[in-house]
C-alpha atoms as a PDB file:
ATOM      1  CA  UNK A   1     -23.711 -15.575 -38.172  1.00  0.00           C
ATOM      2  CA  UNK A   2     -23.902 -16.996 -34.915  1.00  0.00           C
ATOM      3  CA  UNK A   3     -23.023 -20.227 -33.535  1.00  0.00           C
ATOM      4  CA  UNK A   4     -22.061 -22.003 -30.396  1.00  0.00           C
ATOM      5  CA  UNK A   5     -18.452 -21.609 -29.639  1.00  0.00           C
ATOM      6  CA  UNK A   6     -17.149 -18.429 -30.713  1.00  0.00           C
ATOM      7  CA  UNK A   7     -19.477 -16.738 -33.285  1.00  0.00           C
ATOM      8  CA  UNK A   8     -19.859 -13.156 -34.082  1.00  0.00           C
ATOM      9  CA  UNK A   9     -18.148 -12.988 -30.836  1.00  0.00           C
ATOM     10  CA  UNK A  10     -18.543 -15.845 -29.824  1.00  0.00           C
ATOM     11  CA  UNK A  11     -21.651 -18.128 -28.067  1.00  0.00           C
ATOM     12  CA  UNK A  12     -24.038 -19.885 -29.825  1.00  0.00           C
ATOM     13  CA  UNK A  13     -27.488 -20.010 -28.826  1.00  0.00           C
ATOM     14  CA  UNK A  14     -29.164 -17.751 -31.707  1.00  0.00           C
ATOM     15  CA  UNK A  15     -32.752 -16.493 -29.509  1.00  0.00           C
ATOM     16  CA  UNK A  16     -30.687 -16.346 -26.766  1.00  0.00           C
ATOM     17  CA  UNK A  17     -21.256   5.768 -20.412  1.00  0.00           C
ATOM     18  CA  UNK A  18     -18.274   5.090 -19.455  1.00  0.00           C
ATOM     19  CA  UNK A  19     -16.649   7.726 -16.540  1.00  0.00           C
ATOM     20  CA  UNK A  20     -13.798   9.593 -16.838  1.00  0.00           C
ATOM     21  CA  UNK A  21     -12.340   7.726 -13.548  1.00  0.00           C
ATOM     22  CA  UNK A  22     -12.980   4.336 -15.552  1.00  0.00           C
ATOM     23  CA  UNK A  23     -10.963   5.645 -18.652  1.00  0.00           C
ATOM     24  CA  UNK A  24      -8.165   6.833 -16.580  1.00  0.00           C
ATOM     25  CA  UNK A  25      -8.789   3.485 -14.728  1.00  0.00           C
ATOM     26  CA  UNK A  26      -8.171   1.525 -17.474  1.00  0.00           C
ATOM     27  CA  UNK A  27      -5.175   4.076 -19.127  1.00  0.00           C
ATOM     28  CA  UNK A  28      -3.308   3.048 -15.945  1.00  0.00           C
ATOM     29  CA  UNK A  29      -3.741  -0.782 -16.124  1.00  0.00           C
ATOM     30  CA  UNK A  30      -2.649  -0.772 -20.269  1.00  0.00           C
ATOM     31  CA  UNK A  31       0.738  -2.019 -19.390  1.00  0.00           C
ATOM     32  CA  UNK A  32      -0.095  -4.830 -17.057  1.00  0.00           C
ATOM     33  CA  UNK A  33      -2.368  -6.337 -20.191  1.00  0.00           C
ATOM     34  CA  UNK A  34      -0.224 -10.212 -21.094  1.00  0.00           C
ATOM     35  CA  UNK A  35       1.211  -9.935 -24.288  1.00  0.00           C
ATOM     36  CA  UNK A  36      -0.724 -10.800 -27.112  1.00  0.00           C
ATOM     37  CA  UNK A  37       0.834 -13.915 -28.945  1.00  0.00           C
ATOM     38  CA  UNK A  38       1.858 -13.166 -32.483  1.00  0.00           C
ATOM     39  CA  UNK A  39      -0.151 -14.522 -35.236  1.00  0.00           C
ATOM     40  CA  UNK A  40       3.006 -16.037 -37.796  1.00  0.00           C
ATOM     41  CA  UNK A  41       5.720 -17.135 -36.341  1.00  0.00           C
ATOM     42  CA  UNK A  42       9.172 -16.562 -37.602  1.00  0.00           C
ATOM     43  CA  UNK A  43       9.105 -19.793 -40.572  1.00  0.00           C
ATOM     44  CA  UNK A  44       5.803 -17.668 -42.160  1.00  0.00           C
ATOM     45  CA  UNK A  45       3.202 -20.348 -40.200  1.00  0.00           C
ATOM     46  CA  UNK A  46       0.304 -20.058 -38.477  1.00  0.00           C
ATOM     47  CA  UNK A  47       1.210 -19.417 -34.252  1.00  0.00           C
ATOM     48  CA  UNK A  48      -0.480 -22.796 -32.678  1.00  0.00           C
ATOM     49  CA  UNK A  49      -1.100 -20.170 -29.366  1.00  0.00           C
ATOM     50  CA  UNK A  50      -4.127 -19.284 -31.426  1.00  0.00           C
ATOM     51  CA  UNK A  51      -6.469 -21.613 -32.197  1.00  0.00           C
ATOM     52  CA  UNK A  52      -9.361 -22.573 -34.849  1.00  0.00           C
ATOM     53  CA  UNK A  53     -12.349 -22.656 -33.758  1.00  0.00           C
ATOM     54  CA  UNK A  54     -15.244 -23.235 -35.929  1.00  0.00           C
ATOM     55  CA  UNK A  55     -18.926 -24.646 -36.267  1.00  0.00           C
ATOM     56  CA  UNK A  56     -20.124 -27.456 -33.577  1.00  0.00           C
ATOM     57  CA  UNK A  57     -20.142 -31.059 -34.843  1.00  0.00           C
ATOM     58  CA  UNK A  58     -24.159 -30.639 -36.507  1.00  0.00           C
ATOM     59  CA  UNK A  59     -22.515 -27.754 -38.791  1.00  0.00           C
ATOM     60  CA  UNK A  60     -19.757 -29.962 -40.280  1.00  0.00           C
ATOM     61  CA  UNK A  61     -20.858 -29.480 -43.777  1.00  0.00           C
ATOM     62  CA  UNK A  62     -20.090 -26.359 -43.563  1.00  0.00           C
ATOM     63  CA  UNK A  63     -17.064 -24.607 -45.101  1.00  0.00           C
ATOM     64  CA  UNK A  64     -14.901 -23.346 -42.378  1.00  0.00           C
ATOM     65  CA  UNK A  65     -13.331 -20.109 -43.032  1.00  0.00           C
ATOM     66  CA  UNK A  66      -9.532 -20.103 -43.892  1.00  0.00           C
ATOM     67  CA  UNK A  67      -6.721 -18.251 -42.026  1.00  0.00           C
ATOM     68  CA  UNK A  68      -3.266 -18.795 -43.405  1.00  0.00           C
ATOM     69  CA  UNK A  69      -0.254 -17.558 -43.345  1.00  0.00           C
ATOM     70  CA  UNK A  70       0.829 -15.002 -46.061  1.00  0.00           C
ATOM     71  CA  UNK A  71       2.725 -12.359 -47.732  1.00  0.00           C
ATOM     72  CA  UNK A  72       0.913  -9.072 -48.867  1.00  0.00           C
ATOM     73  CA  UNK A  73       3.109  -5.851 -49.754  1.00  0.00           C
ATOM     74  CA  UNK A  74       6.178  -7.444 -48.911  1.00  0.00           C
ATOM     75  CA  UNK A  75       4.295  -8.000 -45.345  1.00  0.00           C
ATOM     76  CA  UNK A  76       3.679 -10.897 -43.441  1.00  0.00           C
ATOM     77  CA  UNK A  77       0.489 -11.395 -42.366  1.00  0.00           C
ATOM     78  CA  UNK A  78      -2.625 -13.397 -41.600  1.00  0.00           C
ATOM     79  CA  UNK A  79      -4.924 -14.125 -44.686  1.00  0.00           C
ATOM     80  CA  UNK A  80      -8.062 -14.207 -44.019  1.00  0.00           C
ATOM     81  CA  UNK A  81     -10.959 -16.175 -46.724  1.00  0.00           C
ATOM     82  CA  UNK A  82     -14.364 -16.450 -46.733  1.00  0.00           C
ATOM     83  CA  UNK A  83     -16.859 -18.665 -49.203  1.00  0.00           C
ATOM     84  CA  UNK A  84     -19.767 -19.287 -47.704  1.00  0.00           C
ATOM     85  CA  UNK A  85     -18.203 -19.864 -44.636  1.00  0.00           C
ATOM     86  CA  UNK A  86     -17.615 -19.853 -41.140  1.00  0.00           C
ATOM     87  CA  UNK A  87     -14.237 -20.053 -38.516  1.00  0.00           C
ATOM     88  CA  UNK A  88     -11.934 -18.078 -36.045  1.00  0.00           C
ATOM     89  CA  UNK A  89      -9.034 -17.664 -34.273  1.00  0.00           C
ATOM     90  CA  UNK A  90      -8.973 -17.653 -30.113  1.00  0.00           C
ATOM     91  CA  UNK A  91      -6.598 -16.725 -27.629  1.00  0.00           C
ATOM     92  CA  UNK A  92      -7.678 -17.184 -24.359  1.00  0.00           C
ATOM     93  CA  UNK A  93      -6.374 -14.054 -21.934  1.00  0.00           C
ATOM     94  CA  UNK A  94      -7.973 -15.815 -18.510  1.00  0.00           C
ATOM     95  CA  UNK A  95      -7.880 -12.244 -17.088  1.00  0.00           C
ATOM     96  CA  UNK A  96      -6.745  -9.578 -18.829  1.00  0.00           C
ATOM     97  CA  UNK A  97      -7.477  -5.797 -18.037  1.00  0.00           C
ATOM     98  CA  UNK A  98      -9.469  -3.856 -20.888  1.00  0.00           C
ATOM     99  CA  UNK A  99      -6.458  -2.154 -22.395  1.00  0.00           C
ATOM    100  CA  UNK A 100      -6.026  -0.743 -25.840  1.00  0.00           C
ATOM    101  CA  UNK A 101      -6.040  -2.947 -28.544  1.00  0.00           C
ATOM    102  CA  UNK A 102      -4.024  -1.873 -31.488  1.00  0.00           C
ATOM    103  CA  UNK A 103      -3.855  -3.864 -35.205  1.00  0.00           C
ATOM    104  CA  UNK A 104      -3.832  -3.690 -38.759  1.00  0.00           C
ATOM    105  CA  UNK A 105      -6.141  -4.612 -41.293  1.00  0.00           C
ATOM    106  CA  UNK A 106      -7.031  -4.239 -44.844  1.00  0.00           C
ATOM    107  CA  UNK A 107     -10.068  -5.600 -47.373  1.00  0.00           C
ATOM    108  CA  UNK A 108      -9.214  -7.107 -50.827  1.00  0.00           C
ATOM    109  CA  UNK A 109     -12.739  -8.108 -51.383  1.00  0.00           C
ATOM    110  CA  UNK A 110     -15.156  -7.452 -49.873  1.00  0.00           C
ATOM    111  CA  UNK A 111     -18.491  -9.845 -48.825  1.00  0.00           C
ATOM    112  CA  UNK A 112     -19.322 -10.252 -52.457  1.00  0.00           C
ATOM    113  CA  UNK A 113     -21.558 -12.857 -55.357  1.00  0.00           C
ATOM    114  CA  UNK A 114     -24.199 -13.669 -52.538  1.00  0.00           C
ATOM    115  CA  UNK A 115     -27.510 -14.640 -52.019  1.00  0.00           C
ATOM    116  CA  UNK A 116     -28.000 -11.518 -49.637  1.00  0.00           C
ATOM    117  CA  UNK A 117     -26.944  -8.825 -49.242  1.00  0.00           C
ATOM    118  CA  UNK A 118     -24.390  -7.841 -46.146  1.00  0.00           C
ATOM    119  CA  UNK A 119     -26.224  -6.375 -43.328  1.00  0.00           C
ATOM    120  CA  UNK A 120     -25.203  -6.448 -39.355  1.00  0.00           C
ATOM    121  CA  UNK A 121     -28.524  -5.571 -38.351  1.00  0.00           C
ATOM    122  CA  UNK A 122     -30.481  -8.604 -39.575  1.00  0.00           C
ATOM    123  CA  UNK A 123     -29.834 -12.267 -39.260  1.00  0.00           C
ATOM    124  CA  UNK A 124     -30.219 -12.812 -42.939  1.00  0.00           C
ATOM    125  CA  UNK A 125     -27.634 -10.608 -43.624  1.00  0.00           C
ATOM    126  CA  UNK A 126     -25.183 -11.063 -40.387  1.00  0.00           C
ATOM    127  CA  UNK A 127     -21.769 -11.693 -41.765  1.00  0.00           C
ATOM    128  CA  UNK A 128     -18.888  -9.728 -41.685  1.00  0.00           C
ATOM    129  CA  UNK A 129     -15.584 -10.164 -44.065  1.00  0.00           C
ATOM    130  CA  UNK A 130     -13.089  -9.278 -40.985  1.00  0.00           C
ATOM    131  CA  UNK A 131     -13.686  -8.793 -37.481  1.00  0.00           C
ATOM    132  CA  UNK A 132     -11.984  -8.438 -34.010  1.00  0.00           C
ATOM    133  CA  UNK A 133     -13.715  -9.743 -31.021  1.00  0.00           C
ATOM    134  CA  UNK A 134     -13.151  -9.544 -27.495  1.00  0.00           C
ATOM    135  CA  UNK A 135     -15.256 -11.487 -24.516  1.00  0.00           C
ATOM    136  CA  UNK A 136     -15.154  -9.840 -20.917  1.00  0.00           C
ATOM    137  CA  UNK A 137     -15.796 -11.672 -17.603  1.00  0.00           C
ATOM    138  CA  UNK A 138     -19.120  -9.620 -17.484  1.00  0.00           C
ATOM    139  CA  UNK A 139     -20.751 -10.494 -14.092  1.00  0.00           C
ATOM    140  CA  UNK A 140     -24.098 -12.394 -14.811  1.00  0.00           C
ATOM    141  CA  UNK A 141     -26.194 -10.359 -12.373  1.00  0.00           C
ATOM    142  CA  UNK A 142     -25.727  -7.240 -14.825  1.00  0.00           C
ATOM    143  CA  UNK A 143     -27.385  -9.206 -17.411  1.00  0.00           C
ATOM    144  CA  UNK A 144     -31.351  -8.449 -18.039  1.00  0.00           C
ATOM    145  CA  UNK A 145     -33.679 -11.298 -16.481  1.00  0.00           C
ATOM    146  CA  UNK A 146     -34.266 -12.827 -19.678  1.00  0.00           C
ATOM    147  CA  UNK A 147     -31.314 -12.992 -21.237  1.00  0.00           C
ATOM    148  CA  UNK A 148     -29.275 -14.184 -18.393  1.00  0.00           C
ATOM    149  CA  UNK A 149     -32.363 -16.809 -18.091  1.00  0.00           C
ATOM    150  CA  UNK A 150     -31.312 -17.783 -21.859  1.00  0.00           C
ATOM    151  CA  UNK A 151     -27.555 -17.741 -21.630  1.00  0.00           C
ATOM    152  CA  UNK A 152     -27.382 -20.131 -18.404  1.00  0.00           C
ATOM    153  CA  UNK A 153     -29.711 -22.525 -20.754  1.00  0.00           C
ATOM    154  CA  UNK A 154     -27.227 -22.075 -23.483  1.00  0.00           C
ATOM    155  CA  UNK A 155     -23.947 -22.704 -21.282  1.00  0.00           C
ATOM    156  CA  UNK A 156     -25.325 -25.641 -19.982  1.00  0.00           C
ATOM    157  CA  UNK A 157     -26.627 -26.857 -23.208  1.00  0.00           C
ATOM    158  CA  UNK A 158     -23.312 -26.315 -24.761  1.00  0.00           C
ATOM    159  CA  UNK A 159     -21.395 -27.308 -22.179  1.00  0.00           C
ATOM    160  CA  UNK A 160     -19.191 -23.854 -22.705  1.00  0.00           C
ATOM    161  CA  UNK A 161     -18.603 -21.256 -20.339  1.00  0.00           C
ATOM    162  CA  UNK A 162     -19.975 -18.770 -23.007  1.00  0.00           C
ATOM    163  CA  UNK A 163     -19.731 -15.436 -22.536  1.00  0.00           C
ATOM    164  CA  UNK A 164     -22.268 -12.604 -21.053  1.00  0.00           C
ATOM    165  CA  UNK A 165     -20.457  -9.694 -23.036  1.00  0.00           C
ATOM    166  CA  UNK A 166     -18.481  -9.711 -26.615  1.00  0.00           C
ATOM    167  CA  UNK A 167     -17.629  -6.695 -28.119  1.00  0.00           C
ATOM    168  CA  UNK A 168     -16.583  -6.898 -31.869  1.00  0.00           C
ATOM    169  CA  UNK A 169     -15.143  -4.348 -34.010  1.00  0.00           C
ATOM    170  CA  UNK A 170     -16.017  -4.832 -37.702  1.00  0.00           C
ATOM    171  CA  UNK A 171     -15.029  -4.632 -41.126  1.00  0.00           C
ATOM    172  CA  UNK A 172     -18.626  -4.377 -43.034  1.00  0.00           C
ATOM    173  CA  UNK A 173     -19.329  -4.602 -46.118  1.00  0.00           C
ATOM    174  CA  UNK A 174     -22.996  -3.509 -46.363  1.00  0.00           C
ATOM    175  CA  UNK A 175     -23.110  -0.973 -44.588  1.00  0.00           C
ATOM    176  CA  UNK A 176     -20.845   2.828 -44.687  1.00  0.00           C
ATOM    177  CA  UNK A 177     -19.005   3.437 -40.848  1.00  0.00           C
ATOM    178  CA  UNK A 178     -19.239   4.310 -38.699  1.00  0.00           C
ATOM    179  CA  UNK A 179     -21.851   1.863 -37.086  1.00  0.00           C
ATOM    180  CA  UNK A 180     -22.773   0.449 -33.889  1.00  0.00           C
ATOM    181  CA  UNK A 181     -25.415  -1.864 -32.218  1.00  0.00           C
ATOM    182  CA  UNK A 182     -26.371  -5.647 -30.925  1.00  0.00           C
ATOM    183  CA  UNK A 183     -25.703  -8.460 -32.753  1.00  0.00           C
ATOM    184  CA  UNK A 184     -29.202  -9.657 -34.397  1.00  0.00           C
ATOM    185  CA  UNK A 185     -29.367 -12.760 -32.383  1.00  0.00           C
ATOM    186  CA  UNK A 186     -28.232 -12.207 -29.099  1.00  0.00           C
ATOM    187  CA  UNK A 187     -27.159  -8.769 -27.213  1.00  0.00           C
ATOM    188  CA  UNK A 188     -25.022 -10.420 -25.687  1.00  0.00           C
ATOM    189  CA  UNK A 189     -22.713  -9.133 -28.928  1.00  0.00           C
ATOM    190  CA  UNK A 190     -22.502  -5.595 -29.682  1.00  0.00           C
ATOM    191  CA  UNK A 191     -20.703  -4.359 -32.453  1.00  0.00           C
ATOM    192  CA  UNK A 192     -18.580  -0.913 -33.719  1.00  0.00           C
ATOM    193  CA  UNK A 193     -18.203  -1.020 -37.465  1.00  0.00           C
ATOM    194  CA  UNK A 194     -14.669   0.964 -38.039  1.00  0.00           C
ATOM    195  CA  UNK A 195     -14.685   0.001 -41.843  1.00  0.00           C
ATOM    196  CA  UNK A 196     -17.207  -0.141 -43.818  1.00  0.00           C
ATOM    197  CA  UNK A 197     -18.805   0.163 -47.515  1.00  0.00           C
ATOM    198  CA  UNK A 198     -17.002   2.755 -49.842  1.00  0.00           C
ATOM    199  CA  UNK A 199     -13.640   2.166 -47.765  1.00  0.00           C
ATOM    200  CA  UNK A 200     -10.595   1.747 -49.521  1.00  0.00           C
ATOM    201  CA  UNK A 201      -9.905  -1.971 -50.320  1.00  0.00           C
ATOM    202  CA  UNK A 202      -6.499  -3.174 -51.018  1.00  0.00           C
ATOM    203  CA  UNK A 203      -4.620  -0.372 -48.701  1.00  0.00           C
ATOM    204  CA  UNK A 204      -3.764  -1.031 -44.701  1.00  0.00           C
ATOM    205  CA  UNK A 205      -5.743   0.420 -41.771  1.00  0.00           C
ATOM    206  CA  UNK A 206      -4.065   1.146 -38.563  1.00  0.00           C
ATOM    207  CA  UNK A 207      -6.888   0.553 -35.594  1.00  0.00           C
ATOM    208  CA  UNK A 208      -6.092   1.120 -31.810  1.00  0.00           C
ATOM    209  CA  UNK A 209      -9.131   1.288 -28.969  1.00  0.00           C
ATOM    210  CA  UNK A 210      -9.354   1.536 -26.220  1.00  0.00           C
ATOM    211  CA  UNK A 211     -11.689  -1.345 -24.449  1.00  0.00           C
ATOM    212  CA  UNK A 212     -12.650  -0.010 -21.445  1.00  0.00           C
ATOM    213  CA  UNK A 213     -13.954   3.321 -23.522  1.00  0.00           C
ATOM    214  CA  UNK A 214     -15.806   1.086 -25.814  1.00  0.00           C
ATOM    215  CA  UNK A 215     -17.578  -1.361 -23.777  1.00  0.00           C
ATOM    216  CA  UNK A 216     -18.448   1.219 -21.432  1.00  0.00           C
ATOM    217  CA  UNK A 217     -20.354   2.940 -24.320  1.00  0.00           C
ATOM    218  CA  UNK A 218     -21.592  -0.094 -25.860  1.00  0.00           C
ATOM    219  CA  UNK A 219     -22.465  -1.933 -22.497  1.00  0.00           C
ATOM    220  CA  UNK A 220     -23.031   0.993 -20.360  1.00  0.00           C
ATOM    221  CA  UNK A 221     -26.300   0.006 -19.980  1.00  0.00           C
ATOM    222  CA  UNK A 222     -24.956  -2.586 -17.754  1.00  0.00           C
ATOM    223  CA  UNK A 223     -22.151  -0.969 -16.147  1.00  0.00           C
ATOM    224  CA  UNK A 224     -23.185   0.455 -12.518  1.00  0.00           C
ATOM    225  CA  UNK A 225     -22.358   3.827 -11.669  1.00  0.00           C
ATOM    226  CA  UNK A 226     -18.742   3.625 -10.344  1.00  0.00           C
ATOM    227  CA  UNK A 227     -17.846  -0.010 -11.345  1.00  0.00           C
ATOM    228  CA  UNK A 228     -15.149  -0.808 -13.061  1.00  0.00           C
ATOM    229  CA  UNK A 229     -15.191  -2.073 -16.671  1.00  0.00           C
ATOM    230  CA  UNK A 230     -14.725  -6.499 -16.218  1.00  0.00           C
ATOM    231  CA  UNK A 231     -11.529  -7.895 -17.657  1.00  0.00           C
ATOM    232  CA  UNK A 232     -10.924  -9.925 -20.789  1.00  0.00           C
ATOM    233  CA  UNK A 233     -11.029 -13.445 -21.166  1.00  0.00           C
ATOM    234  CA  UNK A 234     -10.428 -13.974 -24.673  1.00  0.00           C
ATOM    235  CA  UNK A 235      -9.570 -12.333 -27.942  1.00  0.00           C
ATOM    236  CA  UNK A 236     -10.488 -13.190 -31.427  1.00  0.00           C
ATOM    237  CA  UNK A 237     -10.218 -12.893 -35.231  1.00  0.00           C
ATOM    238  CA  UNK A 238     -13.009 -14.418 -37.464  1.00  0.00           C
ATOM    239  CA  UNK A 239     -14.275 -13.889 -41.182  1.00  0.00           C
ATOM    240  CA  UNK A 240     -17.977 -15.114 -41.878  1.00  0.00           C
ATOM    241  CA  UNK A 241     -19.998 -15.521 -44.909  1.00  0.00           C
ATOM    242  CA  UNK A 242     -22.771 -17.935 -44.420  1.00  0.00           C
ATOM    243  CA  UNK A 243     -25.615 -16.615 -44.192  1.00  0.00           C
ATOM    244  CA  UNK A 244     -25.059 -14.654 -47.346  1.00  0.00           C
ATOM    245  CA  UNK A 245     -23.652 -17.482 -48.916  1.00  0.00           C
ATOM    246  CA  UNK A 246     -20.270 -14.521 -50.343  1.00  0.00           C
ATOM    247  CA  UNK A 247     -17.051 -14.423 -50.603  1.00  0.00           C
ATOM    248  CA  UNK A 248     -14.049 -12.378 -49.138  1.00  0.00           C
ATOM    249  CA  UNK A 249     -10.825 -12.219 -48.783  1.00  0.00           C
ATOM    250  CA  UNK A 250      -8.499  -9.976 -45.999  1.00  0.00           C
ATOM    251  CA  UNK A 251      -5.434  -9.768 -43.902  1.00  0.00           C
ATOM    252  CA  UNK A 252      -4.873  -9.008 -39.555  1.00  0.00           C
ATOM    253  CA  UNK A 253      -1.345  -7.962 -39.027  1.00  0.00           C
ATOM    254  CA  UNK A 254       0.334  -6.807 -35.729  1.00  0.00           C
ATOM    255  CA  UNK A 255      -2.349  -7.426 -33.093  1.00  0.00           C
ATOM    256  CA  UNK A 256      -1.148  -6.126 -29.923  1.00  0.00           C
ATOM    257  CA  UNK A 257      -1.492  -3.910 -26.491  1.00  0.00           C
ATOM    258  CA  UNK A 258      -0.718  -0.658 -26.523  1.00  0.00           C
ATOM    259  CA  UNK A 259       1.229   0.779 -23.743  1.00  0.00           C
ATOM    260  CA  UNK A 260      -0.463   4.204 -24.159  1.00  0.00           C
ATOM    261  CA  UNK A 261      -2.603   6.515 -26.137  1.00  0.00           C
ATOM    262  CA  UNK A 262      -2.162   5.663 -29.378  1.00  0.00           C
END
């Protein structure tokens, strides 16, 4: 679902190919990326460097989505549950260059016992049990008319510098992987599905992509001939289940730059 602050990736107003020389581009800036912040710190907490961010102040009844600090396989790692509910975790980058992202994940449960069932594609069914999110400082004047007419109306309703491009990668649970597309109330969110129905639950997925590959597939649409692929501002974890009104449960472990192919 999508709210104001960071929702499916991260803005909330809900109406509102890449080139080889960009890959090798962004290959070459991978180690300049700032470190990533871990998640736990050594005690088995939560790292305060991230932060919750949930629903605005109109949303307050409902649940927020719970991220705690666990132990899984002998691992530590982030647990991440869902009931109906909304939340995630930010770390703001400033300006970060689209390197690889590398983590791990793995679904207990997936979105299950809802009204509706899972689906990215529709707003009725846009939840997601674990998902990865990055926001780019994606020049305004790339965006269509209309929605760059929408998204100044939101930012200034909001009073947040919300984003003009979020790229999520997904754990789905209605649909099989992979998939890819918009987010159902705003393009300004496109989404890669890298796990999806019928995918092992209970077992841990490695994941590493590269960003600049991605968005420039995803957004190439807005990506001029030539330019170079705009740099991160912000990275997040999140877990929703509202508008299906289901239930999930997962862990994010080791969430990190690469320094190279993977």
């Amino acid at each position: 679902m999508l709210h104001q602050g960071y929702s499916h990736a991260g803005w909330g107003i809900r109406t509102v190919r890449g080139t080889v020389a960009l890959a090798l581009a962004a290959a070459g800036m991978a180690q300049a990326a700032p470190a990533l912040p871990p998640l736990l710190l050594g005690e088995g907490a939560l790292n305060p460097a991230w932060r919750f961010v949930g629903f605005p102040k109109k949303h307050a009844d409902l649940p927020a989505t719970r991220f705690e600090a666990g132990r899984v396989d002998g691992q530590a790692a982030l647990k991440v549950v869902t009931a109906s509910s909304y939340g995630t975790l930010v770390h703001d980058q400033k300006d970060a260059p689209p390197a690889r992202l590398q983590w791990r994940w793995r679904l207990d449960q997936p979105l299950t016992g809802g009204q509706a069932p899972p689906d990215l594609l529709t707003k009725a069914g846009d939840d997601a049990a674990l998902k990865v999110c990055v926001m780019f400082h994606h020049p305004l004047g790339r965006v269509p008319f209309v929605e760059r007419t929408v998204l100044r109306i939101a930012r200034r309703i909001s009073g947040e510098a919300l984003p003009a491009a979020t790229l999520c990668y997904v754990w789905d649970s209605g649909r099989p992987a992979p998939l890819q597309g918009a987010n159902p109330y705003t393009r300004r969110v496109r989404f890669i599905s890298l796990q999806g129905q019928g995918a092992p639950l209970g077992q841990w997925v490695n994941q590493s992509r590269d960003l600049a590959q991605d968005f420039s597939a995803l957004f190439g649409d807005e990506l001029p001939a030539g330019a170079e692929v705009p740099r991160v501002s912000t990275v997040l974890i999140g877990a929703d289940s509202d508008n299906t009104a289901s239930a999930s449960t997962g862990w994010v472990a080791d969430l990190r730059w690469a320094d190279g192919p993977p």
